[in-house]
C-alpha atoms as a PDB file:
ATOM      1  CA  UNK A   1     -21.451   1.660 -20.776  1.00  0.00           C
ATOM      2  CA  UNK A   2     -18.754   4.386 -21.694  1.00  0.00           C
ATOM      3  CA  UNK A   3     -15.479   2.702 -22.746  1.00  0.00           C
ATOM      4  CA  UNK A   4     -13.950   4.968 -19.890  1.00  0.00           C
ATOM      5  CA  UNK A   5     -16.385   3.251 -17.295  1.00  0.00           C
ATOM      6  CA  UNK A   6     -15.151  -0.109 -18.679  1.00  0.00           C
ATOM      7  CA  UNK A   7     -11.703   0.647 -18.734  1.00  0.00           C
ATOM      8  CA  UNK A   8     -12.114   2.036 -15.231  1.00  0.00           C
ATOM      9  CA  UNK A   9     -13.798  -1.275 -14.453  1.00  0.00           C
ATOM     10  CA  UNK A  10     -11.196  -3.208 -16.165  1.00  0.00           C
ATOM     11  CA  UNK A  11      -8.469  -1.544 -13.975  1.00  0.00           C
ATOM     12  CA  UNK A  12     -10.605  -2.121 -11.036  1.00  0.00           C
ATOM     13  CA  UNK A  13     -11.189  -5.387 -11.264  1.00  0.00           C
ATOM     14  CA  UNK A  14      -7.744  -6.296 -12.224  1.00  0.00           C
ATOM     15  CA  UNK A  15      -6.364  -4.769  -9.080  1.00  0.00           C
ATOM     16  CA  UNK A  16      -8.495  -6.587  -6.939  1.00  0.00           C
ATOM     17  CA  UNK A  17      -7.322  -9.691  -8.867  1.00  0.00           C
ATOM     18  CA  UNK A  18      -3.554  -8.904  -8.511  1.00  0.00           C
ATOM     19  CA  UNK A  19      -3.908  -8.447  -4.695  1.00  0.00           C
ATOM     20  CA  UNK A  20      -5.758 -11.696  -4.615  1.00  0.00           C
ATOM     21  CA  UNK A  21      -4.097 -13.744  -6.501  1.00  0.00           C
ATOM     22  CA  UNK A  22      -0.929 -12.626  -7.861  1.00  0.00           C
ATOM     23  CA  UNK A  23       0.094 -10.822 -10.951  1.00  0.00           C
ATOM     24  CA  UNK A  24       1.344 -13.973 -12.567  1.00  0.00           C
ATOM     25  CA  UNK A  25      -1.820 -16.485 -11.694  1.00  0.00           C
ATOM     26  CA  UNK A  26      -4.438 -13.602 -13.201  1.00  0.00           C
ATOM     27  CA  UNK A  27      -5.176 -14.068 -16.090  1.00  0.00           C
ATOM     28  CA  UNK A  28      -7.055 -12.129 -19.020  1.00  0.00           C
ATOM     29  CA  UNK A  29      -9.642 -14.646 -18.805  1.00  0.00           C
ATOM     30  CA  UNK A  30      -9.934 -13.791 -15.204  1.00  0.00           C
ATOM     31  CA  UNK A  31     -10.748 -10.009 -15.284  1.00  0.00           C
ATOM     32  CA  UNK A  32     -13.165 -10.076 -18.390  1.00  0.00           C
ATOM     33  CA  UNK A  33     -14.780 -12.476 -16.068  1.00  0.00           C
ATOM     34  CA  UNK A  34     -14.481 -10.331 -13.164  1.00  0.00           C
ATOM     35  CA  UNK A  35     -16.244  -7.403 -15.303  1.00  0.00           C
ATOM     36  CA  UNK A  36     -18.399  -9.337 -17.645  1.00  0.00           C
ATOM     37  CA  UNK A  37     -17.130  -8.823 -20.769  1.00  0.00           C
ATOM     38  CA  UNK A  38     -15.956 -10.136 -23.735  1.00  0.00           C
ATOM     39  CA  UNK A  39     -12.765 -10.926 -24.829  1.00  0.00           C
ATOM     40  CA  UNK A  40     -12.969  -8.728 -27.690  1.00  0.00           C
ATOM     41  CA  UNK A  41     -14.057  -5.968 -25.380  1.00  0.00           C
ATOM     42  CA  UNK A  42     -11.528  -6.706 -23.278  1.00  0.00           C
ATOM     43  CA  UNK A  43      -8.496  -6.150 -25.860  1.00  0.00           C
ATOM     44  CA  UNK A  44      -9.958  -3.108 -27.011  1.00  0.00           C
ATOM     45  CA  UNK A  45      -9.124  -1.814 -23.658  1.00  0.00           C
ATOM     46  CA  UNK A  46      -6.005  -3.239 -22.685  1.00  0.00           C
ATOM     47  CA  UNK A  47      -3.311  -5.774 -25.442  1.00  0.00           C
ATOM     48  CA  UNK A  48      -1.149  -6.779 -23.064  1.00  0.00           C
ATOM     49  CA  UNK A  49      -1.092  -8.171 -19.498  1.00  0.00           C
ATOM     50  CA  UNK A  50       1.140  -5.060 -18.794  1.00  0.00           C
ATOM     51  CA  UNK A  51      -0.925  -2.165 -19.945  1.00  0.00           C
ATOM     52  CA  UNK A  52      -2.985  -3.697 -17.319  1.00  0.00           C
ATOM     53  CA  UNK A  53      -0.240  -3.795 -14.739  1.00  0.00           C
ATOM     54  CA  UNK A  54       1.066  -0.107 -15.599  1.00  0.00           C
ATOM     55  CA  UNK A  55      -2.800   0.855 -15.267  1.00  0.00           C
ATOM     56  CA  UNK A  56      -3.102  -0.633 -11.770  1.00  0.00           C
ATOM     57  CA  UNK A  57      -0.413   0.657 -10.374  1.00  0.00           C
ATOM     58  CA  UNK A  58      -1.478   4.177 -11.984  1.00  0.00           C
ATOM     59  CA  UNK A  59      -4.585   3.263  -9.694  1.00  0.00           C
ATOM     60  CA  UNK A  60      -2.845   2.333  -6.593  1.00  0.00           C
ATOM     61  CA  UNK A  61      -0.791   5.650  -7.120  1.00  0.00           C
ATOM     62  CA  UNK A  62      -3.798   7.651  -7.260  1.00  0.00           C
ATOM     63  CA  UNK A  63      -5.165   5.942  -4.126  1.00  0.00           C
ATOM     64  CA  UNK A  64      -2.359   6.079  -1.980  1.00  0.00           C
ATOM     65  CA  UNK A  65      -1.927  10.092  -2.776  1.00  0.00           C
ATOM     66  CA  UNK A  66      -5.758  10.499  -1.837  1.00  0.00           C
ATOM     67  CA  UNK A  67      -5.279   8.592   1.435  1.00  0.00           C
ATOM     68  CA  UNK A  68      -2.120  10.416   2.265  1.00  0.00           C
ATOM     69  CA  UNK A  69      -4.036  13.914   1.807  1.00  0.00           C
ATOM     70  CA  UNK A  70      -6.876  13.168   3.604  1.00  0.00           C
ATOM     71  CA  UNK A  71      -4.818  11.617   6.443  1.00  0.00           C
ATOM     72  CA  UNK A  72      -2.813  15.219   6.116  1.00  0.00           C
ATOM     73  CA  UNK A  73      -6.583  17.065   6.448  1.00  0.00           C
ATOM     74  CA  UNK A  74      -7.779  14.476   9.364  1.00  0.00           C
ATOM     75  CA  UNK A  75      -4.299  14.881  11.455  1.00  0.00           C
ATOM     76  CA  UNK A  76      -3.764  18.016  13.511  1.00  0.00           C
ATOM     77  CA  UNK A  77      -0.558  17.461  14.426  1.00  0.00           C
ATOM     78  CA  UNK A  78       2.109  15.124  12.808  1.00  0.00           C
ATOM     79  CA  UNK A  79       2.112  12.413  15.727  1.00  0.00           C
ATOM     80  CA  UNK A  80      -1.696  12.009  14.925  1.00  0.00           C
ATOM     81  CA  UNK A  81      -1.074  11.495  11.139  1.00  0.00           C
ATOM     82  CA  UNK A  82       1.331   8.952  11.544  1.00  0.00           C
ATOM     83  CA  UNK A  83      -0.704   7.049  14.020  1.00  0.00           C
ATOM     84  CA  UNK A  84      -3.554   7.089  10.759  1.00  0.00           C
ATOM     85  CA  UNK A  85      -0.141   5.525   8.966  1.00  0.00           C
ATOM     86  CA  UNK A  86       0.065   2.613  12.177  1.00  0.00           C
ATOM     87  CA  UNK A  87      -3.691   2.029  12.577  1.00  0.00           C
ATOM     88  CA  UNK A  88      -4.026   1.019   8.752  1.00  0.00           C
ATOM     89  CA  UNK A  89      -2.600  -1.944   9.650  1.00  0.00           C
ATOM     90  CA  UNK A  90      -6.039  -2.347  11.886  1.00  0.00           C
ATOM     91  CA  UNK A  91      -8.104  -0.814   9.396  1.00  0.00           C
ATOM     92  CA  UNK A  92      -7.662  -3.367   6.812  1.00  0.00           C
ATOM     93  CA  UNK A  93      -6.297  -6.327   8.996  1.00  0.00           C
ATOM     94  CA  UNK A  94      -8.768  -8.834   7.549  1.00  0.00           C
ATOM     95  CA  UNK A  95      -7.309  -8.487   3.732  1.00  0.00           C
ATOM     96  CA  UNK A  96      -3.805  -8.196   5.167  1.00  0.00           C
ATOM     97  CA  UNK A  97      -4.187 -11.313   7.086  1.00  0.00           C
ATOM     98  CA  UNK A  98      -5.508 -13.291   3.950  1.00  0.00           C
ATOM     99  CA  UNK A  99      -3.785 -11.577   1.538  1.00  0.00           C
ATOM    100  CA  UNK A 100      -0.582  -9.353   2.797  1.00  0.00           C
ATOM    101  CA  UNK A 101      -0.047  -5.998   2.336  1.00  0.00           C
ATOM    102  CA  UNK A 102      -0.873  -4.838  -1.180  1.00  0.00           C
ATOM    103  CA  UNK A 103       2.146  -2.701  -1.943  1.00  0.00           C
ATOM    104  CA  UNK A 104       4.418  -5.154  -0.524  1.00  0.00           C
ATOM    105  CA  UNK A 105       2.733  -8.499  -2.215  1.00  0.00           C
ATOM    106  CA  UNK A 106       3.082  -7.110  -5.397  1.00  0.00           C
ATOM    107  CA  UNK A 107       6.618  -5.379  -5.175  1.00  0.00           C
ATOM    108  CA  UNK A 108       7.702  -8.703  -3.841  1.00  0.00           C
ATOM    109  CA  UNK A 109       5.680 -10.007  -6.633  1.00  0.00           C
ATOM    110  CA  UNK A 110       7.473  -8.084  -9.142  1.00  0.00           C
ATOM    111  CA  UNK A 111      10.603  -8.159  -8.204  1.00  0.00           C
ATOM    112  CA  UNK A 112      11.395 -12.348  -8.130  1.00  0.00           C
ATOM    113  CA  UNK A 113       9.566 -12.019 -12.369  1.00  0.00           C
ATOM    114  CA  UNK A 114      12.344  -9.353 -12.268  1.00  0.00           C
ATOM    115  CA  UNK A 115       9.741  -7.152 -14.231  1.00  0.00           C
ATOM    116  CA  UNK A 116      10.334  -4.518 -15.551  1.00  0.00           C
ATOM    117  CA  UNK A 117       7.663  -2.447 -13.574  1.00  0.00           C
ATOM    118  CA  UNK A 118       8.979  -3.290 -10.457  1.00  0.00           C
ATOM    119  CA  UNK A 119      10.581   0.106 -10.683  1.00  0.00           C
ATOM    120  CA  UNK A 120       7.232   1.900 -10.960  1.00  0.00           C
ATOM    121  CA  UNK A 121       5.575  -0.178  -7.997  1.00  0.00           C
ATOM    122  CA  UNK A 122       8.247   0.494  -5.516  1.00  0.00           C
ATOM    123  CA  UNK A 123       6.945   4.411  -6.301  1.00  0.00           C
ATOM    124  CA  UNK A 124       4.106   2.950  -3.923  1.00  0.00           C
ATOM    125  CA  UNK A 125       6.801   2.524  -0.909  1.00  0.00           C
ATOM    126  CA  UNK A 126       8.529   5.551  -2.348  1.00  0.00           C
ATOM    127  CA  UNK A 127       5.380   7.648  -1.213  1.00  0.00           C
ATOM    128  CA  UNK A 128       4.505   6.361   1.949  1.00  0.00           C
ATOM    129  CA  UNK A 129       8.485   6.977   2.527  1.00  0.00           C
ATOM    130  CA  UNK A 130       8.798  10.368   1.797  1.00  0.00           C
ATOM    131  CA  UNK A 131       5.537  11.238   3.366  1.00  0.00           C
ATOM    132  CA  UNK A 132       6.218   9.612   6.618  1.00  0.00           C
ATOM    133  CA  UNK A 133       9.742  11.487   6.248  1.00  0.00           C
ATOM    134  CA  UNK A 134       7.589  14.840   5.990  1.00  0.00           C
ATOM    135  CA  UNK A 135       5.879  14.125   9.118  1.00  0.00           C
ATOM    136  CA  UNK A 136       8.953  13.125  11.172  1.00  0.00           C
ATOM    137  CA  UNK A 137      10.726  16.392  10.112  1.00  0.00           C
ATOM    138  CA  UNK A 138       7.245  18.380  11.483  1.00  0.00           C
ATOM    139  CA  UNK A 139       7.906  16.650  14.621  1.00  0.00           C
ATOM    140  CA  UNK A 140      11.493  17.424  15.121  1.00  0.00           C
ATOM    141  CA  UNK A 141      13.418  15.004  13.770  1.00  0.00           C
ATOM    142  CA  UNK A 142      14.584  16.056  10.902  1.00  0.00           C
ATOM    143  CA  UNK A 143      17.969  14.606  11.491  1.00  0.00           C
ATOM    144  CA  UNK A 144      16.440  11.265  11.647  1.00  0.00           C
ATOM    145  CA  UNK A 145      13.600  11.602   9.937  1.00  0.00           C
ATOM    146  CA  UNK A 146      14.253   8.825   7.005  1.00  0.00           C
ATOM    147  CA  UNK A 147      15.866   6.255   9.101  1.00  0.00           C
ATOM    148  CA  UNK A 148      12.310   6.777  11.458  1.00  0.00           C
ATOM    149  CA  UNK A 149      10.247   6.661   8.568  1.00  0.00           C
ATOM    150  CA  UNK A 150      12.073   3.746   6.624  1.00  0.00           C
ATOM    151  CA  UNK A 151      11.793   1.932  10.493  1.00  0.00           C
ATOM    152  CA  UNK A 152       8.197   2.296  10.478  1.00  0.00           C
ATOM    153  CA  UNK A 153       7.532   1.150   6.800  1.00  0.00           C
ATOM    154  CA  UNK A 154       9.498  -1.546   7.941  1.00  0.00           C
ATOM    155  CA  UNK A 155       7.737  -2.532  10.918  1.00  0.00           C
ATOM    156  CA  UNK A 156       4.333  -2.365   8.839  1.00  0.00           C
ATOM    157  CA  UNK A 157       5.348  -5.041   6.554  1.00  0.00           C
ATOM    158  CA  UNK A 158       7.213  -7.166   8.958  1.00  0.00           C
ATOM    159  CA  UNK A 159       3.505  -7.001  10.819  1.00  0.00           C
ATOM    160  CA  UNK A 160       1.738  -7.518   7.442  1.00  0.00           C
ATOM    161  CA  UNK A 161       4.205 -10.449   6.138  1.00  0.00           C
ATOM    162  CA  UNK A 162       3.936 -12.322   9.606  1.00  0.00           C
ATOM    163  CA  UNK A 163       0.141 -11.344  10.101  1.00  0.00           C
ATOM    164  CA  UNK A 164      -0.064 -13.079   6.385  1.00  0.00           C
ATOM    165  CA  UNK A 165       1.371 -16.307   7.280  1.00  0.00           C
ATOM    166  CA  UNK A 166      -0.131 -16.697  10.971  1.00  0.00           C
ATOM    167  CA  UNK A 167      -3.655 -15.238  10.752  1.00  0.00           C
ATOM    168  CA  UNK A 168      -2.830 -13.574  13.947  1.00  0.00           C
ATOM    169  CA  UNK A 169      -5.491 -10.544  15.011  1.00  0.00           C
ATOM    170  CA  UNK A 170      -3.950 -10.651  18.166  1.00  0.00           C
ATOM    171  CA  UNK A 171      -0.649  -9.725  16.480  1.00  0.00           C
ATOM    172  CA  UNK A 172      -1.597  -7.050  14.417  1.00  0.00           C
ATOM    173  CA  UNK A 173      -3.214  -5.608  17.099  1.00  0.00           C
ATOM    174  CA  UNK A 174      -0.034  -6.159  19.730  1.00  0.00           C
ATOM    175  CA  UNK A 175       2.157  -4.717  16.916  1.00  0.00           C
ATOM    176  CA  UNK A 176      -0.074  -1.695  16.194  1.00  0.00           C
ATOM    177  CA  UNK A 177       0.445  -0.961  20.314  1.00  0.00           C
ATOM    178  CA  UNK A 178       4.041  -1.228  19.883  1.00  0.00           C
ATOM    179  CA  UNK A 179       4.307   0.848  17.366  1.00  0.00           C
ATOM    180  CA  UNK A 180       2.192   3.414  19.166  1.00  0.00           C
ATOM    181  CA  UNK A 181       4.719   3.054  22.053  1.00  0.00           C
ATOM    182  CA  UNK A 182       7.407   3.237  19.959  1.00  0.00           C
ATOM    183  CA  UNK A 183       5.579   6.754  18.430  1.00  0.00           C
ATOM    184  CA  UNK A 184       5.369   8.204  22.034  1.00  0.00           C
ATOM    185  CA  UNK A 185       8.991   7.306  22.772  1.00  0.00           C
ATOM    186  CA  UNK A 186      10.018   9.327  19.818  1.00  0.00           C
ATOM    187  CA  UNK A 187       8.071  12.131  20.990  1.00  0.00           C
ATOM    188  CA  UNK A 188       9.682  11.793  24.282  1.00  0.00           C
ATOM    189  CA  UNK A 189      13.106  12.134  22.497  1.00  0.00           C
ATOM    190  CA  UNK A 190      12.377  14.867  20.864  1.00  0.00           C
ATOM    191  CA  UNK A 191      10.946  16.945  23.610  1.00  0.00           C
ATOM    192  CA  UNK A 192      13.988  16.077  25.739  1.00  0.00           C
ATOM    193  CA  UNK A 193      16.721  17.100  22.851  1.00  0.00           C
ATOM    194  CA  UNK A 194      14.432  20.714  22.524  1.00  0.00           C
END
């Protein structure tokens, strides 16, 4: 195995970990399990607990830039991109119900160690921000386009917090209608202001 592979692995591994069960309750122990490797191995990779933080978020950076593009190459039109942005909440509503959303678990996460990456995970929000901003300007409302797009983000982790704690498919799914709705009523705004 190529040390990149097992970094890559490493990284991998410790993301899912994170996501699962926290930042602070994963330990090295865990991933080298995770990956099947040695200790020794392991540190020749990554020292610290935070190389391996910095890494995953790297990852989730990555991730989140490839799912933005190809929602960008999927979506004719703006509306239909941001509705890829609402139905996520569908798409992965099993993990989300379990676990929460993984940008906002470990942001929250972050934030109450007071670590010192919380800056660089909140880059995760930053993108989905300043995309969703991008789309709402392409539809017309460039005016409000950041207060619509900070709304939204909103919305998708009030759904993911509350979907977290009650288990509720039925919710998600409700909320993921609403927020359609509340989609087509923007539309409607706009078309009446043209």
């Amino acid at each position: 195995m190529s040390a990149k592979t097992t970094r890559d692995d490493i990284v991998a591994a410790a993301d899912q970990l994170f996501y699962h069960k926290g930042f602070e309750h994963t330990s090295f122990s865990h991933v080298a399990e995770a990956v099947q490797i040695s200790r020794g191995n392991f540190y020749y990779h990554f020292k610290t607990k935070d190389e391996i933080l910095a890494a995953v978020i790297e990852r989730r950076l990555a991730k989140t830039r490839d799912l933005l593009a190809q929602w960008e190459c999927d979506g004719e039109t703006p509306e239909a991109r941001i509705r890829s942005f609402i139905q996520i909440l569908i798409v992965n509503r099993a993990d989300i119900k379990r676990y929460g959303c993984p940008v906002g678990s470990l942001c929250t996460e972050l934030a109450k160690l007071n670590h010192v990456a919380q800056a660089d995970a909140n880059k995760l929000f930053t993108l989905f921000r300043n995309w969703l901003r991008k789309q709402f300007t392409q539809l017309g409302r460039k005016a409000d386009a950041d207060v619509l797009a900070m709304h939204l983000l909103a919305r998708s982790q009030g759904v993911s917090t509350l979907a977290n704690a009650f288990h509720g498919d039925k919710f998600i799914k409700r909320e993921v209608q609403e927020m359609c709705d509340w989609l087509d009523g923007c539309l409607e705004n706009t078309a009446v202001a043209s």
